[in-house]
PDB file of N, CA and C in Angstrom:
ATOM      1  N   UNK A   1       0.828  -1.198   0.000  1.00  0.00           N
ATOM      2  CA  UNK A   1       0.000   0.000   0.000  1.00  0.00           C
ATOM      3  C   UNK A   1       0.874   1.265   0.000  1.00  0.00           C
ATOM      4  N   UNK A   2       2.152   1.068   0.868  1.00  0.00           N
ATOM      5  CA  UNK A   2       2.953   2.067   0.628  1.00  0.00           C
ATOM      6  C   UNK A   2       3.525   2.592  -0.356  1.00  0.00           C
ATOM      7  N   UNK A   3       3.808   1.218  -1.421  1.00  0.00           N
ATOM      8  CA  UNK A   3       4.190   2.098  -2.627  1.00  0.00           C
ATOM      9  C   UNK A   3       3.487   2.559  -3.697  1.00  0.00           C
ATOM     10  N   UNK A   4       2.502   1.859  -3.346  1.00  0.00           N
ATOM     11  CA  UNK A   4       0.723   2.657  -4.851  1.00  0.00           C
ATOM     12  C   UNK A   4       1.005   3.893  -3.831  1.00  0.00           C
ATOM     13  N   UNK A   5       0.840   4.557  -2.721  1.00  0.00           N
ATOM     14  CA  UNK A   5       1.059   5.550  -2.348  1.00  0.00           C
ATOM     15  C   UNK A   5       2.006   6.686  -2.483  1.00  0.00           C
ATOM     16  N   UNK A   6       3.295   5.859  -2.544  1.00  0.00           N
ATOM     17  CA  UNK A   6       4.399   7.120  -3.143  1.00  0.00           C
ATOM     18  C   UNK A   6       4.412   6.815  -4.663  1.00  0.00           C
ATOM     19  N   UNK A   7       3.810   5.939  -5.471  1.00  0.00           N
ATOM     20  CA  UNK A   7       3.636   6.066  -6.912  1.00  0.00           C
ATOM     21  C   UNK A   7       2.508   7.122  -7.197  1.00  0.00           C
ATOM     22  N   UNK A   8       1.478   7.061  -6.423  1.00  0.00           N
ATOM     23  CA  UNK A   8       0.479   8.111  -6.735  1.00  0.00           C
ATOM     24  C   UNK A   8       0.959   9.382  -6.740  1.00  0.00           C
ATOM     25  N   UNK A   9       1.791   9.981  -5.762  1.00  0.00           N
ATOM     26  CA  UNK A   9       2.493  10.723  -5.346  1.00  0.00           C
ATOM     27  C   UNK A   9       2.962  11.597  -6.569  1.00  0.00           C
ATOM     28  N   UNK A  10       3.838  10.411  -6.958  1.00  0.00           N
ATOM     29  CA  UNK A  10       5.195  10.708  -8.018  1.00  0.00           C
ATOM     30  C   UNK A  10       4.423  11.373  -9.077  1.00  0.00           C
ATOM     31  N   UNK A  11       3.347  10.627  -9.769  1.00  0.00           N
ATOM     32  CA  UNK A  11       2.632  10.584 -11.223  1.00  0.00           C
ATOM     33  C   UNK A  11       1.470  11.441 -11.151  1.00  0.00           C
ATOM     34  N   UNK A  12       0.796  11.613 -10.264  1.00  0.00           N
ATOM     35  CA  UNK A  12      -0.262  12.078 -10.184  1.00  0.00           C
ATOM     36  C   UNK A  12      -0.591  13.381  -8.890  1.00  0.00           C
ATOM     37  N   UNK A  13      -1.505  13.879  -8.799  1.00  0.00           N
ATOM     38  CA  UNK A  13      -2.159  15.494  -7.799  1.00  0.00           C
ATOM     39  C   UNK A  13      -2.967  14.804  -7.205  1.00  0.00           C
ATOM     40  N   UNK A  14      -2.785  14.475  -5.989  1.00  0.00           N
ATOM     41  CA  UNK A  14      -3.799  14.429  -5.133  1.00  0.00           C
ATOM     42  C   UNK A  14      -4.873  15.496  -4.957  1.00  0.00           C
ATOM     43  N   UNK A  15      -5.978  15.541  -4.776  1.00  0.00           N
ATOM     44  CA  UNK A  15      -7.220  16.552  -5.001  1.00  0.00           C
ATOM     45  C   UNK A  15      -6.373  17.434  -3.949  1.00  0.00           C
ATOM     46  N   UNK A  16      -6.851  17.394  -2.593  1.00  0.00           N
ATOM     47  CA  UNK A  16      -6.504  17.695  -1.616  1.00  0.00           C
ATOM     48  C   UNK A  16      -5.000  18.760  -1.461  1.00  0.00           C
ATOM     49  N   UNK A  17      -4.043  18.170  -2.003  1.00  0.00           N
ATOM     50  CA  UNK A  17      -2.937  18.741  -2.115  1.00  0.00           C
ATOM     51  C   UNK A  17      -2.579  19.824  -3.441  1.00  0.00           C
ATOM     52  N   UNK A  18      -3.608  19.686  -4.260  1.00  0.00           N
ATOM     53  CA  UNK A  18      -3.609  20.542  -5.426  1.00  0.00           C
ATOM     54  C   UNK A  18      -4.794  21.871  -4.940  1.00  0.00           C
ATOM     55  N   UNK A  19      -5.406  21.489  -4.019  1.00  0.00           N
ATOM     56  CA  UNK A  19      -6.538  22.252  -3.246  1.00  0.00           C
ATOM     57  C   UNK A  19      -5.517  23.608  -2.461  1.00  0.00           C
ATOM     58  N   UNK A  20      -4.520  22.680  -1.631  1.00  0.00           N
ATOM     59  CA  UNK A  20      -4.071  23.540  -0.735  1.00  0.00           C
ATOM     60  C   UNK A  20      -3.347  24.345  -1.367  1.00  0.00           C
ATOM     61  N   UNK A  21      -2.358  23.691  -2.603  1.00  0.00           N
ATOM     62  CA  UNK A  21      -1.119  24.754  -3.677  1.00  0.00           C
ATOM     63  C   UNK A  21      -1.864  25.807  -4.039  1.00  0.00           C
ATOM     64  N   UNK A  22      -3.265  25.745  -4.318  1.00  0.00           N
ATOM     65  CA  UNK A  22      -3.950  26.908  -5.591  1.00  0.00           C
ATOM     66  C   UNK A  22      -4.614  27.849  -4.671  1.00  0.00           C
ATOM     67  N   UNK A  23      -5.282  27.315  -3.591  1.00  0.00           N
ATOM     68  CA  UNK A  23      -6.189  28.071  -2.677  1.00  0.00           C
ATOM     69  C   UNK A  23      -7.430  28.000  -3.727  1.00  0.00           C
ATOM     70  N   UNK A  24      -7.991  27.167  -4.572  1.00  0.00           N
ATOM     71  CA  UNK A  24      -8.766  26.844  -5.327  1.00  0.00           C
ATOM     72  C   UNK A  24     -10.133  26.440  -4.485  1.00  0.00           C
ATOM     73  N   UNK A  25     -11.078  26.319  -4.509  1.00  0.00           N
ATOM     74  CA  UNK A  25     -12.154  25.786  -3.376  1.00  0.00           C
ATOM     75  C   UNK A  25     -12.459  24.713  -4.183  1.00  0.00           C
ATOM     76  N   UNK A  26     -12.792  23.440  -2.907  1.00  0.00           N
ATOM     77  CA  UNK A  26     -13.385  22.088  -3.633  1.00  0.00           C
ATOM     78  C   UNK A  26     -14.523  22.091  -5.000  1.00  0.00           C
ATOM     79  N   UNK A  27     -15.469  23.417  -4.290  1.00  0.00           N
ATOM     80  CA  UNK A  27     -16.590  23.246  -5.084  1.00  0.00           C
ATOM     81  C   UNK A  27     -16.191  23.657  -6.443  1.00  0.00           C
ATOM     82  N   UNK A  28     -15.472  24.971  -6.898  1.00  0.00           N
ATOM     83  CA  UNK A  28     -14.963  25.550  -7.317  1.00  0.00           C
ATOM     84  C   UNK A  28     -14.327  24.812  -9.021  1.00  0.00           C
ATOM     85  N   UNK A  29     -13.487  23.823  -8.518  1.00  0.00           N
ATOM     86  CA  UNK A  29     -12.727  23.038  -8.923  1.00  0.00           C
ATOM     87  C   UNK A  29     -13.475  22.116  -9.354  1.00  0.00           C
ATOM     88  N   UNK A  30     -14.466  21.243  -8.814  1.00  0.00           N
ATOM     89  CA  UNK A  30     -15.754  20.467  -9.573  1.00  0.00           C
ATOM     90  C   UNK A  30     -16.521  20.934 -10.638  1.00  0.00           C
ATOM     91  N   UNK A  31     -16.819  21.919 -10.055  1.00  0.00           N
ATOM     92  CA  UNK A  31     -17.470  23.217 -11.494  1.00  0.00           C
ATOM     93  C   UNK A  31     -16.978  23.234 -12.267  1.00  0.00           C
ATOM     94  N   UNK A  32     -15.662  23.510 -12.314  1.00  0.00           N
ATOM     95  CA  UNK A  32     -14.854  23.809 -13.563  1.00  0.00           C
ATOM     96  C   UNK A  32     -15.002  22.262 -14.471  1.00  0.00           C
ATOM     97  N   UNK A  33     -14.431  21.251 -13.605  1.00  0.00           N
ATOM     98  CA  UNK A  33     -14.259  20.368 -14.014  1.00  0.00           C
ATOM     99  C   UNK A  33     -15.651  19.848 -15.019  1.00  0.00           C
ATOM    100  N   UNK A  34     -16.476  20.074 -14.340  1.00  0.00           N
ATOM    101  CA  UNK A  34     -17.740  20.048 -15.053  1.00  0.00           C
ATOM    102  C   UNK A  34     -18.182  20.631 -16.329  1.00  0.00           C
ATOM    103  N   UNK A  35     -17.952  21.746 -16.106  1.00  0.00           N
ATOM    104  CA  UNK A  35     -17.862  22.565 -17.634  1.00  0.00           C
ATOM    105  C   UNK A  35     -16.774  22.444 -18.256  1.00  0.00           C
ATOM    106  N   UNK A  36     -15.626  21.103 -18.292  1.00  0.00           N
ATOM    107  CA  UNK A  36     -14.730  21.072 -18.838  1.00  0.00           C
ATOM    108  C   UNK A  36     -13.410  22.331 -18.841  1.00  0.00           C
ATOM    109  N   UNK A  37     -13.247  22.972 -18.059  1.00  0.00           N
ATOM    110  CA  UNK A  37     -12.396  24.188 -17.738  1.00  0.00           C
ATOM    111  C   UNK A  37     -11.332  23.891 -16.781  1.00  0.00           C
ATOM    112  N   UNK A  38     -11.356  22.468 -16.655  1.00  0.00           N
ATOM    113  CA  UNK A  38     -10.231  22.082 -15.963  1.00  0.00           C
ATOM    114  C   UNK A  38     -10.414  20.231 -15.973  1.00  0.00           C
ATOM    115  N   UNK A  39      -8.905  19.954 -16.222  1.00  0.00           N
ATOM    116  CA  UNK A  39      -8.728  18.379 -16.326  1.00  0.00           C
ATOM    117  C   UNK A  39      -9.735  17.142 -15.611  1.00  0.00           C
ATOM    118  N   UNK A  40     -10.112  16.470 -16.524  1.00  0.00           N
ATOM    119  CA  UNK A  40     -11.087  15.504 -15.524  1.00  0.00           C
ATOM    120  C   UNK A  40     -10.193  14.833 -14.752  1.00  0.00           C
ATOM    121  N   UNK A  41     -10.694  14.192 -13.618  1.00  0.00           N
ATOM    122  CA  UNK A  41      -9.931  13.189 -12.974  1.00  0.00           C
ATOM    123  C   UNK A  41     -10.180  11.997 -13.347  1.00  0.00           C
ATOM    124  N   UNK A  42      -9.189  11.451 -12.567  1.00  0.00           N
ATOM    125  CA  UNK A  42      -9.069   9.416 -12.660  1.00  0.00           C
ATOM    126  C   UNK A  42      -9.536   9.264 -11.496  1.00  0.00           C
ATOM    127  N   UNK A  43     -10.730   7.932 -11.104  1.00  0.00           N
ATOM    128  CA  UNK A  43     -10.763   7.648  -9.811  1.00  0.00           C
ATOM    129  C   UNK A  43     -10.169   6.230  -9.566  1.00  0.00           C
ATOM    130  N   UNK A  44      -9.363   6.307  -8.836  1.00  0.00           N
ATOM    131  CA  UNK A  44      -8.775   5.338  -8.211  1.00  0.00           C
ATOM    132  C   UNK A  44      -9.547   4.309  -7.514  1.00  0.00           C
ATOM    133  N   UNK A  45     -10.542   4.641  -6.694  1.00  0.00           N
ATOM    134  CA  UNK A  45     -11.470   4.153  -5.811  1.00  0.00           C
ATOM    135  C   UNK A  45     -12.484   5.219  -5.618  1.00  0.00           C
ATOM    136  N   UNK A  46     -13.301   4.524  -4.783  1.00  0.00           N
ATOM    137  CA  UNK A  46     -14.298   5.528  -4.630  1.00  0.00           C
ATOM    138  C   UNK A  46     -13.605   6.695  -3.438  1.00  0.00           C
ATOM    139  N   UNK A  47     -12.712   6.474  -2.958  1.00  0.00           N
ATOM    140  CA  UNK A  47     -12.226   7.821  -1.875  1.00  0.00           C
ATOM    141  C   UNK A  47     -11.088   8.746  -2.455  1.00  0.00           C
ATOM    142  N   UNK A  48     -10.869   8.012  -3.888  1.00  0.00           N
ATOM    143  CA  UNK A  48      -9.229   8.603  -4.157  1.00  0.00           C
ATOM    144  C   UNK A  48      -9.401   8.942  -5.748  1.00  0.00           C
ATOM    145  N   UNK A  49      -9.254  10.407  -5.820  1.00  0.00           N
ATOM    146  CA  UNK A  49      -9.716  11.014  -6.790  1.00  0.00           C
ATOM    147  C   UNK A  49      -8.003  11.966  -7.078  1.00  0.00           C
ATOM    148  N   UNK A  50      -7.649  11.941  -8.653  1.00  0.00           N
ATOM    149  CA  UNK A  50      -6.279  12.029  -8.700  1.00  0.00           C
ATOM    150  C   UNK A  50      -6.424  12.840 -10.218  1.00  0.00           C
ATOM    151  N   UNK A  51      -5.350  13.802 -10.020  1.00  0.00           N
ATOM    152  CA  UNK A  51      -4.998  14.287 -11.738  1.00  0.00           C
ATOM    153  C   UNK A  51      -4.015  14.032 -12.934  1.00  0.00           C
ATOM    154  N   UNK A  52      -3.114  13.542 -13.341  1.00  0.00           N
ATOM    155  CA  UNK A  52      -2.450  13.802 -14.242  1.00  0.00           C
ATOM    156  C   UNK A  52      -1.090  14.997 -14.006  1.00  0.00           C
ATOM    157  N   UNK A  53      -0.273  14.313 -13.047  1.00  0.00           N
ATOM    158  CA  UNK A  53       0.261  15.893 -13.155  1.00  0.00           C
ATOM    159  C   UNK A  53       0.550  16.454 -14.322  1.00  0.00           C
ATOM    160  N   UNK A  54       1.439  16.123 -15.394  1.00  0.00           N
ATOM    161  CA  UNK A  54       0.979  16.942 -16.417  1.00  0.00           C
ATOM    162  C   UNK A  54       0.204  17.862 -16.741  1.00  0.00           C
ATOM    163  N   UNK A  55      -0.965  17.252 -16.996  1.00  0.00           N
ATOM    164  CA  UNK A  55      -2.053  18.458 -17.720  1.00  0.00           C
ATOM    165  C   UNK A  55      -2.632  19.331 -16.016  1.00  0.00           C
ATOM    166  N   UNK A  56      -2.318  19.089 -14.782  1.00  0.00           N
ATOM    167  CA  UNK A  56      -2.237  20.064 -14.012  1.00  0.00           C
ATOM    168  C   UNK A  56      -1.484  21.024 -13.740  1.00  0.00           C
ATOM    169  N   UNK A  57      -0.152  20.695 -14.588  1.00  0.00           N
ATOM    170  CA  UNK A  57       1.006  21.469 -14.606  1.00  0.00           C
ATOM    171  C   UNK A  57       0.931  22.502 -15.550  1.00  0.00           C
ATOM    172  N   UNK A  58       0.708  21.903 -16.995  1.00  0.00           N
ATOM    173  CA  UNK A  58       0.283  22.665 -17.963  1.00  0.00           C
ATOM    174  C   UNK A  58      -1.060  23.672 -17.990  1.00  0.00           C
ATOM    175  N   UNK A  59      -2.610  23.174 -16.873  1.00  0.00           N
ATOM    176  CA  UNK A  59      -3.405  24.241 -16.865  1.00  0.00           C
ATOM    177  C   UNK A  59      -2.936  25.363 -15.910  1.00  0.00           C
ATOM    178  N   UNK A  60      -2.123  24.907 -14.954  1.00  0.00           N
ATOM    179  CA  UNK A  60      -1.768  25.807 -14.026  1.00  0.00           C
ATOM    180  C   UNK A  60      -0.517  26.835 -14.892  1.00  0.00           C
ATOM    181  N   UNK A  61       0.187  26.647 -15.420  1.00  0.00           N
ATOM    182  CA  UNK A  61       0.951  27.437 -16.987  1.00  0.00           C
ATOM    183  C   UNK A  61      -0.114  28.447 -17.824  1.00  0.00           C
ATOM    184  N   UNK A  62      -1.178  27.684 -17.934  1.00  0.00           N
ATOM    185  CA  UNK A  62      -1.756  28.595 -18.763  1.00  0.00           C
ATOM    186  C   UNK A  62      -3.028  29.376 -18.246  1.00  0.00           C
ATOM    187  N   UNK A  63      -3.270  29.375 -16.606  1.00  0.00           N
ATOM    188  CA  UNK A  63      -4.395  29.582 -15.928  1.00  0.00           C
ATOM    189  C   UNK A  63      -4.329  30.351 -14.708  1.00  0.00           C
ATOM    190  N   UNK A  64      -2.994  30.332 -14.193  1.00  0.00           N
ATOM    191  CA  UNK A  64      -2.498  30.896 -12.969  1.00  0.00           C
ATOM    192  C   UNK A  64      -1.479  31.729 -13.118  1.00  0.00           C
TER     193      UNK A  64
END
């Protein structure tokens, strides 16, 4: 479990931790996501919701 954990880490944005970098609000960030204005996620499980760092790297380049 520890290492799907620091692999998630490595490859991917935890919601939560991409929450705290932006000062973005949960709801905020669903919305967008909704109207396509920001990267869909992958769900891992039903508790673990993850981005791509990439294309979070790149909207945050062209958005922030």
């Amino acid at each position: 479990m520890i290492r799907l954990i620091q692999l998630i880490h490595i490859k991917y944005k935890i919601f939560i931790l991409f929450i705290k970098k932006t000062g973005i609000a949960r709801s905020t960030l669903w919305l967008w996501v909704n109207e396509k204005k920001f990267p869909k996620p992958i769900k891992l499980s039903p508790r673990i919701t993850v981005w791509e760092e990439e294309k979070i790297e790149n909207w945050m380049k062209e958005k922030l």
